[in-house]
PDB file of N, CA and C in Angstrom:
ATOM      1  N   UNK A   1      80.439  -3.623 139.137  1.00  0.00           N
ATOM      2  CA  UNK A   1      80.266  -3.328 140.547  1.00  0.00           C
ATOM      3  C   UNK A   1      78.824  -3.654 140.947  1.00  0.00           C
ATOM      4  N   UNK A   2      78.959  -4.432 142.228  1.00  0.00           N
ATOM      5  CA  UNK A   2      77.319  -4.580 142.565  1.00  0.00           C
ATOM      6  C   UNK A   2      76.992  -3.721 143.680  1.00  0.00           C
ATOM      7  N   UNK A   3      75.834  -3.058 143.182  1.00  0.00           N
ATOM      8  CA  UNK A   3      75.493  -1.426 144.304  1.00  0.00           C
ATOM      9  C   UNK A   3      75.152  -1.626 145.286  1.00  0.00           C
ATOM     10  N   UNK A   4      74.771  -2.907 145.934  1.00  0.00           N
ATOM     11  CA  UNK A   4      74.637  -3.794 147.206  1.00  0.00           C
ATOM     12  C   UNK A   4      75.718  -4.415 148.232  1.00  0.00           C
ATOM     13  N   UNK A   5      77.339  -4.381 146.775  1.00  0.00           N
ATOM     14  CA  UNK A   5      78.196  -4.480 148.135  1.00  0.00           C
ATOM     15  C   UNK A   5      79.053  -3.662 148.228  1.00  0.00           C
ATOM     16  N   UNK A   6      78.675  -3.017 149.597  1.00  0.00           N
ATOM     17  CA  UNK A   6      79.652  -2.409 150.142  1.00  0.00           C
ATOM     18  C   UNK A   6      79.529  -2.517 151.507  1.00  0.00           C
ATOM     19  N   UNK A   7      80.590  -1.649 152.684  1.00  0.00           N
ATOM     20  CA  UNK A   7      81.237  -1.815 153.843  1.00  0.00           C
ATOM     21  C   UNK A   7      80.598  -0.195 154.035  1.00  0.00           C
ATOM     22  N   UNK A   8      79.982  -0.606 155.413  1.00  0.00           N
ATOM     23  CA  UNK A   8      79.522   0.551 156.027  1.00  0.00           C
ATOM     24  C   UNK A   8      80.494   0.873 157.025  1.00  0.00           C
ATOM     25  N   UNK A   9      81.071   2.439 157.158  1.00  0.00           N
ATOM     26  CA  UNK A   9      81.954   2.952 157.535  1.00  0.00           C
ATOM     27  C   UNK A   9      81.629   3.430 158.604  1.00  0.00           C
ATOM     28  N   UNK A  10      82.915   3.225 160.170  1.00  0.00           N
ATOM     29  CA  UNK A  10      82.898   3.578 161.305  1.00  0.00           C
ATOM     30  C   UNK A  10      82.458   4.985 161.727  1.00  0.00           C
ATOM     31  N   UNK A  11      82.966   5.881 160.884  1.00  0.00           N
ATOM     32  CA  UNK A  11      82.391   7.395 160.760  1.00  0.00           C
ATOM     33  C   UNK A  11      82.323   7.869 159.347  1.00  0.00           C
ATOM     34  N   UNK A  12      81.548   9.086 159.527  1.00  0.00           N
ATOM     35  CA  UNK A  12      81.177   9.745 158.244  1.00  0.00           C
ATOM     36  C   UNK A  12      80.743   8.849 156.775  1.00  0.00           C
ATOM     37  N   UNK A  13      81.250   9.235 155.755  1.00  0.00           N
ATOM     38  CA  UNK A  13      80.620   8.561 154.810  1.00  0.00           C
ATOM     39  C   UNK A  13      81.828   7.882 153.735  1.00  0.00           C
ATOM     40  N   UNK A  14      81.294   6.978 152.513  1.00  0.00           N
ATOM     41  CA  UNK A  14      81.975   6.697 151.556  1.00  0.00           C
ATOM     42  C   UNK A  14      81.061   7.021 150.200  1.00  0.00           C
ATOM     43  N   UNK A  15      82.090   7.579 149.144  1.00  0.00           N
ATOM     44  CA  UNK A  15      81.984   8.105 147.920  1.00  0.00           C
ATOM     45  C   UNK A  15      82.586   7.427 146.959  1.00  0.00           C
ATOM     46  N   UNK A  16      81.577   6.530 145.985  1.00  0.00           N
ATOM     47  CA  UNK A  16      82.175   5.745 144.701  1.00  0.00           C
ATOM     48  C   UNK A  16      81.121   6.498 144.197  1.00  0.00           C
ATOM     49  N   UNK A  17      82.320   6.572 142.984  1.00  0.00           N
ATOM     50  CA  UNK A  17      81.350   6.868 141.847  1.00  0.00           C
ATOM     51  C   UNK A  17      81.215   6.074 140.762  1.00  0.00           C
ATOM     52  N   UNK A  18      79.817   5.877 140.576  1.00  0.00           N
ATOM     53  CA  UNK A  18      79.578   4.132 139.443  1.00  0.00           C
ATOM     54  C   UNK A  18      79.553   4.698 138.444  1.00  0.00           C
ATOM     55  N   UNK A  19      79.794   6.196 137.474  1.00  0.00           N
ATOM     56  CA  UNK A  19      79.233   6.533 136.251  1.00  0.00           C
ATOM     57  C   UNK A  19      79.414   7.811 136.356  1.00  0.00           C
ATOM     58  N   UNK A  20      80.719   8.100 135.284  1.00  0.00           N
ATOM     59  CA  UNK A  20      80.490   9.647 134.855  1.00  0.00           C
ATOM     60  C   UNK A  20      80.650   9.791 133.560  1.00  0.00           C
ATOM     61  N   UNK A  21      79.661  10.489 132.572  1.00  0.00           N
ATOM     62  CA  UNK A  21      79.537  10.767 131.312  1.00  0.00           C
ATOM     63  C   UNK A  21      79.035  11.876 131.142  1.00  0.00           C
ATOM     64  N   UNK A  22      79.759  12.771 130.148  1.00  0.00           N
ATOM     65  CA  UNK A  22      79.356  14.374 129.693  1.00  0.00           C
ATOM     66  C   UNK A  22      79.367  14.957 130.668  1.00  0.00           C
ATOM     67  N   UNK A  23      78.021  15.292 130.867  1.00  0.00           N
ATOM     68  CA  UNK A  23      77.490  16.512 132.332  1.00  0.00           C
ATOM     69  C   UNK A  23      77.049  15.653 133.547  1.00  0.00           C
ATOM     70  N   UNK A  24      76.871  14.179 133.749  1.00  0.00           N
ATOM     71  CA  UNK A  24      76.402  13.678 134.741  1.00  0.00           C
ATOM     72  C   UNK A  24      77.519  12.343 135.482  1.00  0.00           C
ATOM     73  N   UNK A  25      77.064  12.786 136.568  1.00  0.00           N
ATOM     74  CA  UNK A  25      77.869  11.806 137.655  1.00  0.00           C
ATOM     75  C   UNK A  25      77.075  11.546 138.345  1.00  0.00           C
ATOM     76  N   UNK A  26      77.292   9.547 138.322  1.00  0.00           N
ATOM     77  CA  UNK A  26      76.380   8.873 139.455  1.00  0.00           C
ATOM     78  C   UNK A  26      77.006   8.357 140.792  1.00  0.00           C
ATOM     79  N   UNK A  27      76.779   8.743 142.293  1.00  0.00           N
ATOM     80  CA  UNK A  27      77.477   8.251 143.279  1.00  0.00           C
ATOM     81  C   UNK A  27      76.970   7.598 144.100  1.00  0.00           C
ATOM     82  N   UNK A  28      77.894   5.980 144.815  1.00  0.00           N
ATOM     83  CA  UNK A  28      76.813   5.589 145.734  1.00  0.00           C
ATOM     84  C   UNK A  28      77.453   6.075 146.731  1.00  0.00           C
ATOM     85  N   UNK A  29      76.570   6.782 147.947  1.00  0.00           N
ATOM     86  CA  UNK A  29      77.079   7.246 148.954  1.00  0.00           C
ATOM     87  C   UNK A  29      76.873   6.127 150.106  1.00  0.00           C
ATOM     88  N   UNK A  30      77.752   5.581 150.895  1.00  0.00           N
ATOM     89  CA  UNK A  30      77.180   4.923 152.179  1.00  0.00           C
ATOM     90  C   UNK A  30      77.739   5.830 153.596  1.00  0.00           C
ATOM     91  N   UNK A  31      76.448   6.208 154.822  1.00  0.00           N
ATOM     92  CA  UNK A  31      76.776   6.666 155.492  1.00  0.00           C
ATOM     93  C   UNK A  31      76.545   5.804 156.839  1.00  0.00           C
ATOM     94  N   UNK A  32      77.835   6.533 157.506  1.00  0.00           N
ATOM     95  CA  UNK A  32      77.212   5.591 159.178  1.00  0.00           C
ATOM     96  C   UNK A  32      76.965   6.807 159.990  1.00  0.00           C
ATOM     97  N   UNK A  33      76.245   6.262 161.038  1.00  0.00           N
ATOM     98  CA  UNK A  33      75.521   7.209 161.956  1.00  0.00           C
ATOM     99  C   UNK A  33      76.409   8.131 162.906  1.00  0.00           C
ATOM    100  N   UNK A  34      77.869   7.813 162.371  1.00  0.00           N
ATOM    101  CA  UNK A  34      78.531   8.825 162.617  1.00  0.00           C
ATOM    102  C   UNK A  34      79.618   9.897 161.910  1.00  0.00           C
ATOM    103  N   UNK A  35      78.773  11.010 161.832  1.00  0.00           N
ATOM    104  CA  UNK A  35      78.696  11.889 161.207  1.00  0.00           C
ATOM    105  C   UNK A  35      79.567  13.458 161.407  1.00  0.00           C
ATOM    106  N   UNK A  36      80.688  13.667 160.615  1.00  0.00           N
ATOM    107  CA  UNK A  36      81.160  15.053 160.616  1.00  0.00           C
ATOM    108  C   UNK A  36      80.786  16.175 159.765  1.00  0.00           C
ATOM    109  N   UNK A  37      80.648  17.506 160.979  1.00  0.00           N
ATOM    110  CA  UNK A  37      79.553  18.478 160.099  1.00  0.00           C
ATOM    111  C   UNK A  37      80.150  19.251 159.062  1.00  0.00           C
ATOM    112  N   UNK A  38      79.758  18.759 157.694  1.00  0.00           N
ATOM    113  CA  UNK A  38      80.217  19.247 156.421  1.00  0.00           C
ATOM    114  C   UNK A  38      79.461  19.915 155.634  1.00  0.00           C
ATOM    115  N   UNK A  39      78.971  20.917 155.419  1.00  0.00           N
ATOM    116  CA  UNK A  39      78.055  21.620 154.405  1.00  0.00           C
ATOM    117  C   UNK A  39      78.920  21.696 153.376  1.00  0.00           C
ATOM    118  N   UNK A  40      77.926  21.607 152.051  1.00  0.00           N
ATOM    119  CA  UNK A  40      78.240  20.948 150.871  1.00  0.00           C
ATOM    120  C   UNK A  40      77.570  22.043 150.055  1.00  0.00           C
ATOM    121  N   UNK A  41      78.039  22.365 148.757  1.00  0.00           N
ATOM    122  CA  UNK A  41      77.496  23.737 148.250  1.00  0.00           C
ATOM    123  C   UNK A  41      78.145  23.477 146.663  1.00  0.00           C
ATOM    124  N   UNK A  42      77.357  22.422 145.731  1.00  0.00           N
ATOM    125  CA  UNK A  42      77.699  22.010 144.081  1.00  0.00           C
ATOM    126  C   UNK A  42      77.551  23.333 143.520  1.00  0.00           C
ATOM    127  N   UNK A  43      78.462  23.094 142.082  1.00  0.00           N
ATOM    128  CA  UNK A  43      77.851  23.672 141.473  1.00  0.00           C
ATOM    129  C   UNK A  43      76.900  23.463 140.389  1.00  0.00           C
ATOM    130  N   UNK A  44      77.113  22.479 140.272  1.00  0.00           N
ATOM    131  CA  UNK A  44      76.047  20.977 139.560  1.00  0.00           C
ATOM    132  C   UNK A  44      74.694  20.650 140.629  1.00  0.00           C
ATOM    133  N   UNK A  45      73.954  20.763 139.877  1.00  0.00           N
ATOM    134  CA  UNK A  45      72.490  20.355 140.788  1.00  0.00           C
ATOM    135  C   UNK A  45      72.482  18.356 140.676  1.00  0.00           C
ATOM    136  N   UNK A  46      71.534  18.171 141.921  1.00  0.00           N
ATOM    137  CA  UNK A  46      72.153  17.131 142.840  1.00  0.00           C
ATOM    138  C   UNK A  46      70.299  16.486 142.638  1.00  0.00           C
ATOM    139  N   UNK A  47      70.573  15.423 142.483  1.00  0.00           N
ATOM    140  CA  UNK A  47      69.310  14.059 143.051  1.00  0.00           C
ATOM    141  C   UNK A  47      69.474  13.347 143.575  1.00  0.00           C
ATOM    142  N   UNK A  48      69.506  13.193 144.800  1.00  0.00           N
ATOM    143  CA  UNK A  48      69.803  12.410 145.964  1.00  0.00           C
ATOM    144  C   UNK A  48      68.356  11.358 145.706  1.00  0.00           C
ATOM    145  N   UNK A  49      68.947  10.155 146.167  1.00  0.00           N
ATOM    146  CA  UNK A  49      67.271   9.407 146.707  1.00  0.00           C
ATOM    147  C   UNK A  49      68.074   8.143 147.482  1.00  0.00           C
ATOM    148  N   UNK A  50      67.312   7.970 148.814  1.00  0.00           N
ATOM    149  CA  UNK A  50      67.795   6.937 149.619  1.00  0.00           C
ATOM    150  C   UNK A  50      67.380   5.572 149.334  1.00  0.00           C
ATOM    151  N   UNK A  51      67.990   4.741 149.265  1.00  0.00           N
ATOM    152  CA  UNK A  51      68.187   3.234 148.930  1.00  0.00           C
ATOM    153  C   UNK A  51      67.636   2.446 149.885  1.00  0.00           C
ATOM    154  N   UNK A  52      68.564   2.505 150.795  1.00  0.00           N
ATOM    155  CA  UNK A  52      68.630   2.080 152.560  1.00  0.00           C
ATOM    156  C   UNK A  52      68.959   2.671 153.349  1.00  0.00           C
ATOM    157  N   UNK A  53      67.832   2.733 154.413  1.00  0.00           N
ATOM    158  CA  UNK A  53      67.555   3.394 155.732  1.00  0.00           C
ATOM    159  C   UNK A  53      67.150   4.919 155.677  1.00  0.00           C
ATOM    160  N   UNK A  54      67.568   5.659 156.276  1.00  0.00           N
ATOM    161  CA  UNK A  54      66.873   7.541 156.538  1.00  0.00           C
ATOM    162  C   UNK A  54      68.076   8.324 156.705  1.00  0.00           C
ATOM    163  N   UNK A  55      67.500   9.286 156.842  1.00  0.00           N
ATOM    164  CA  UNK A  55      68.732  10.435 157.302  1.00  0.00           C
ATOM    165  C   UNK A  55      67.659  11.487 156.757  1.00  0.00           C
ATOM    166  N   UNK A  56      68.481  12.676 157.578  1.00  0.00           N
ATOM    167  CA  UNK A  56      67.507  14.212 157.839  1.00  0.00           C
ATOM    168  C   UNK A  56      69.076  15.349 157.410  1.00  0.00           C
ATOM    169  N   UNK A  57      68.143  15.831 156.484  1.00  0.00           N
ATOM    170  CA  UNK A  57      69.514  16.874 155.759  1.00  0.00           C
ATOM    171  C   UNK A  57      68.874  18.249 156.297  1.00  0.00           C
ATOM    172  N   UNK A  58      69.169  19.194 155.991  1.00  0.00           N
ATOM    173  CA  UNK A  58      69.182  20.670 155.911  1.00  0.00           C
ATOM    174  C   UNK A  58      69.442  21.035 154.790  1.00  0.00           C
ATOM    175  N   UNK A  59      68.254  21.680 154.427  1.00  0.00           N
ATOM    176  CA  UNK A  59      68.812  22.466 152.683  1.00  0.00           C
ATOM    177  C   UNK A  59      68.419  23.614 152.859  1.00  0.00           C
ATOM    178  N   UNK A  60      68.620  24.839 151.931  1.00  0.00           N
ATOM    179  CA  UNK A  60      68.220  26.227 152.624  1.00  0.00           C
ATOM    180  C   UNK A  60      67.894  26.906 154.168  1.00  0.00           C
ATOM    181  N   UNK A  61      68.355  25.870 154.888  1.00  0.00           N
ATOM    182  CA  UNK A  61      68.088  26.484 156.592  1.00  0.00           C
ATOM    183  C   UNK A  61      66.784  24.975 156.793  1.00  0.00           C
ATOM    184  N   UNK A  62      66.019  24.801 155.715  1.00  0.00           N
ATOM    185  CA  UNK A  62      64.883  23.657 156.219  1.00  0.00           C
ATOM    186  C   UNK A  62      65.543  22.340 156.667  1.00  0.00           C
ATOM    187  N   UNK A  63      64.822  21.300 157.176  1.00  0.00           N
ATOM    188  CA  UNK A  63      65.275  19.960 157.347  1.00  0.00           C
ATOM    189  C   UNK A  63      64.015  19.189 156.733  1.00  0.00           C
ATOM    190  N   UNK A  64      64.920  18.537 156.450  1.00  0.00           N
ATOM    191  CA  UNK A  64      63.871  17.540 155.323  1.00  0.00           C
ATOM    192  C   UNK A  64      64.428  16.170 155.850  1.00  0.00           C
ATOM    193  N   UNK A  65      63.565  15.352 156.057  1.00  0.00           N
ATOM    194  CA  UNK A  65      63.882  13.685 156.181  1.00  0.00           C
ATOM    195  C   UNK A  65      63.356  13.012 155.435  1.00  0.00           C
ATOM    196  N   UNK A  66      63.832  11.858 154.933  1.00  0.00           N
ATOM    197  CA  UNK A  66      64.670  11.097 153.701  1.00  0.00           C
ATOM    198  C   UNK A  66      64.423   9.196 154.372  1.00  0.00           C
ATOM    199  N   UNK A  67      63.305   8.751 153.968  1.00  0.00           N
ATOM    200  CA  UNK A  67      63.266   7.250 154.185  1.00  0.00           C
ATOM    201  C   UNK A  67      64.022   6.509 152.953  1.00  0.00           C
ATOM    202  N   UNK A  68      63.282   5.328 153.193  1.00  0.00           N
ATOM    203  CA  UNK A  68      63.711   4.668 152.380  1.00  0.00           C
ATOM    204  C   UNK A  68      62.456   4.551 150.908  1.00  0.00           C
ATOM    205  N   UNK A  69      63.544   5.016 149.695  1.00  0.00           N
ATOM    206  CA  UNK A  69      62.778   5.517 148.773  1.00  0.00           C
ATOM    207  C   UNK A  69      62.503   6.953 148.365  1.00  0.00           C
ATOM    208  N   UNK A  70      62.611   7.673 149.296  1.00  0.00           N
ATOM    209  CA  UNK A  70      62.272   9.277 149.317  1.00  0.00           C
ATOM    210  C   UNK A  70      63.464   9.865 148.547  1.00  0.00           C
ATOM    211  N   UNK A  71      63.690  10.604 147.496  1.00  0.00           N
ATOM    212  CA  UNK A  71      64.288  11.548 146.758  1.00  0.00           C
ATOM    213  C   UNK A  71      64.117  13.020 147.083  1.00  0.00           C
ATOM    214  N   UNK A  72      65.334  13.622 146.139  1.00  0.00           N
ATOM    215  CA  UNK A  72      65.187  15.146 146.801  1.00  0.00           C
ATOM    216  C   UNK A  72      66.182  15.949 146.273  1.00  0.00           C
ATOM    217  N   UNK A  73      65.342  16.638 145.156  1.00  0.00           N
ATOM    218  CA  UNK A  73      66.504  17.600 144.174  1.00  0.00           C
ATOM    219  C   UNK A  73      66.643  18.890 144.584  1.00  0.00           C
ATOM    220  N   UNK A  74      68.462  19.318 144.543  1.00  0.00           N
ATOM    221  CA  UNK A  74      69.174  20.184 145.064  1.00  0.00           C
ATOM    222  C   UNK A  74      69.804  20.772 143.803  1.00  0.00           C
ATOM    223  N   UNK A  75      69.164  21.903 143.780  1.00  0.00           N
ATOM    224  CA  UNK A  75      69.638  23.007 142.910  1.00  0.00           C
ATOM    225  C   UNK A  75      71.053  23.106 142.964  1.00  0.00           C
ATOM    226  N   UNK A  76      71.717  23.728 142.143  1.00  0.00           N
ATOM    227  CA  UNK A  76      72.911  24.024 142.086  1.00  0.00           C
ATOM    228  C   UNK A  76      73.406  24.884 143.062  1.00  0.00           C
ATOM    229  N   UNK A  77      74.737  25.135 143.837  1.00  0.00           N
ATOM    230  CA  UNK A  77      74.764  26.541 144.384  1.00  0.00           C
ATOM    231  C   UNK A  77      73.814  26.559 145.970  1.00  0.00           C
ATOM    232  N   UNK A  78      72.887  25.490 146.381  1.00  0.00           N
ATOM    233  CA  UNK A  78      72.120  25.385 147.673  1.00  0.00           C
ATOM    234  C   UNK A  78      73.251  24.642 148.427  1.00  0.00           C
ATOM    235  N   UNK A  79      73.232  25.423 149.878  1.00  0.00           N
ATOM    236  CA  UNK A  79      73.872  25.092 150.972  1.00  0.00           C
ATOM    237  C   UNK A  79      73.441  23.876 151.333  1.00  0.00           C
ATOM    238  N   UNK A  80      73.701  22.346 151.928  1.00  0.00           N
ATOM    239  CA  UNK A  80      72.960  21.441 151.846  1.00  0.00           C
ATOM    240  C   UNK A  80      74.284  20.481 153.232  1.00  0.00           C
ATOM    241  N   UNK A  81      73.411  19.765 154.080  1.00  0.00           N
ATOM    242  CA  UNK A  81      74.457  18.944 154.390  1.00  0.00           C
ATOM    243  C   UNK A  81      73.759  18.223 155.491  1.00  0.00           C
ATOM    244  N   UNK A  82      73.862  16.452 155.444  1.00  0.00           N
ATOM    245  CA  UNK A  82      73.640  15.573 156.496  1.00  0.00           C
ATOM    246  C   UNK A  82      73.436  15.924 157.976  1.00  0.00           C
ATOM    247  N   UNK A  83      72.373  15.624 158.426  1.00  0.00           N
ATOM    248  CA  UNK A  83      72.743  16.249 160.087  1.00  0.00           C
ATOM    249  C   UNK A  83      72.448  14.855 160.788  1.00  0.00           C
ATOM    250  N   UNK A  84      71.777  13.945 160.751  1.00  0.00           N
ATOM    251  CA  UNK A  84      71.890  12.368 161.065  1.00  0.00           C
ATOM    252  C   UNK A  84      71.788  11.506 159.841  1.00  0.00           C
ATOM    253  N   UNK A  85      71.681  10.540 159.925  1.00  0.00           N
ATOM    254  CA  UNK A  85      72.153   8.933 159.345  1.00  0.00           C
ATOM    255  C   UNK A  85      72.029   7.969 159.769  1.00  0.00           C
ATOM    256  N   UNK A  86      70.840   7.149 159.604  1.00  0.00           N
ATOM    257  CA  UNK A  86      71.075   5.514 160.549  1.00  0.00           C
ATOM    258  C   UNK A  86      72.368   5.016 159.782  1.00  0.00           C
ATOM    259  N   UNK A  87      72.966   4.399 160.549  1.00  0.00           N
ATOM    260  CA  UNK A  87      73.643   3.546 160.336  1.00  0.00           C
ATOM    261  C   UNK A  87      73.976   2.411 158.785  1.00  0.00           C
ATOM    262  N   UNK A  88      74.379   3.020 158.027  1.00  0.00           N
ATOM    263  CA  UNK A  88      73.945   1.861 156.622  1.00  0.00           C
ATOM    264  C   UNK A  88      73.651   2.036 155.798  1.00  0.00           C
ATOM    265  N   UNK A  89      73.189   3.870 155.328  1.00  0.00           N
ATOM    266  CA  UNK A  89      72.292   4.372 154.741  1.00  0.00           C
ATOM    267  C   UNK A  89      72.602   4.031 153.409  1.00  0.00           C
ATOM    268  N   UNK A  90      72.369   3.903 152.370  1.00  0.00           N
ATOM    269  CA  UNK A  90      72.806   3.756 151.321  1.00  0.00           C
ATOM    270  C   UNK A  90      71.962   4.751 150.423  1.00  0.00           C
ATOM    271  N   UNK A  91      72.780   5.250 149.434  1.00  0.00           N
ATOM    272  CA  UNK A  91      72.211   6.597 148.396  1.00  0.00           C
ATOM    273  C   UNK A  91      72.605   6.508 147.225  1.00  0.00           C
ATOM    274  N   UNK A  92      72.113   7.143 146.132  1.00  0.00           N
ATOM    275  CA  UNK A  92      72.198   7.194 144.921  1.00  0.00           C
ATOM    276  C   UNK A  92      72.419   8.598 144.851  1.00  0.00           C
ATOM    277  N   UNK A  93      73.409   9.336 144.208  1.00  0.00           N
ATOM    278  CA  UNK A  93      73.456  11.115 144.329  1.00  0.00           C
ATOM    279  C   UNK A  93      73.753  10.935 142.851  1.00  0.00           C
ATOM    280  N   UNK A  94      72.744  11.778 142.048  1.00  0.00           N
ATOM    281  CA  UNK A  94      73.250  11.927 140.530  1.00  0.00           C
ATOM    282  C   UNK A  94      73.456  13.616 140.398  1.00  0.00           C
ATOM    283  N   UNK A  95      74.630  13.831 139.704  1.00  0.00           N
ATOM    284  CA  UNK A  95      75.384  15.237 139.952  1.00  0.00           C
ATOM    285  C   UNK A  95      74.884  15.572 138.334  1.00  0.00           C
ATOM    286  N   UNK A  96      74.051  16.676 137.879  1.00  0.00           N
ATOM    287  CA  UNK A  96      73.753  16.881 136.887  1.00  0.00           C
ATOM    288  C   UNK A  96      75.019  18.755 136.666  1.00  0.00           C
ATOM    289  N   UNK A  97      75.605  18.657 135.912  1.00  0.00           N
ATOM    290  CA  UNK A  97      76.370  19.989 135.601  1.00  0.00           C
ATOM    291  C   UNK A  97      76.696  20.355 134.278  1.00  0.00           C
TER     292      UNK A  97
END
C-alpha cells in the first residue's frame, strides 16, 4: 500500500489500517473538512501526528491544533475528538494497547 494514495472523502473521515502486530496498530486516517461530532475514548493510548494539512482536536476539555508535522500523544481512557479538518488531512494514528 502506498500511504500517499488515497481518496479524500465527501464527509467525515476514512480508517485503513496499514499494520497490526501484538499490542500496536498503525492507521492512516484521511479527513475532509466535513466533519461529524464523534468523541472518541481508547482504551489503548494513541499517537496521532499529521502528515497533510491541520485540524484542531479537543482533548481533556483543551483544544490543541495540529499542522503539518505536529504530533500528539493521547493517553488511554482521554475523551478526545476532531472539531475541524482542512480538507485532505492525512494522519498517522499508532494505537499502542
Amino acid at each position: 500500500m502506498n500511504l500517499q494514495n488515497y481518496t479524500i472523502p465527501e464527509s467525515g473521515e476514512i480508517f485503513d489500517t496499514l499494520l497490526e502486530h501484538k499490542n500496536i496498530k498503525i492507521i492512516r486516517i484521511v479527513s475532509s473538512d466535513k466533519l461529524e461530532e464523534k468523541e472518541y475514548c481508547q482504551a489503548e493510548d494513541e499517537w496521532v501526528i499529521v502528515l497533510e494539512g491541520e485540524a484542531t482536536l479537543v482533548v481533556n476539555n483543551e483544544k490543541r491544533h495540529l499542522g503539518k508535522g505536529d504530533s500528539l500523544f493521547i493517553p488511554a481512557h482521554t475523551n478526545h475528538r476532531v472539531l475541524t479538518a482542512k480538507s485532505g488531512t492525512l494522519w498517522l494514528a499508532v494505537h499502542i494497547g
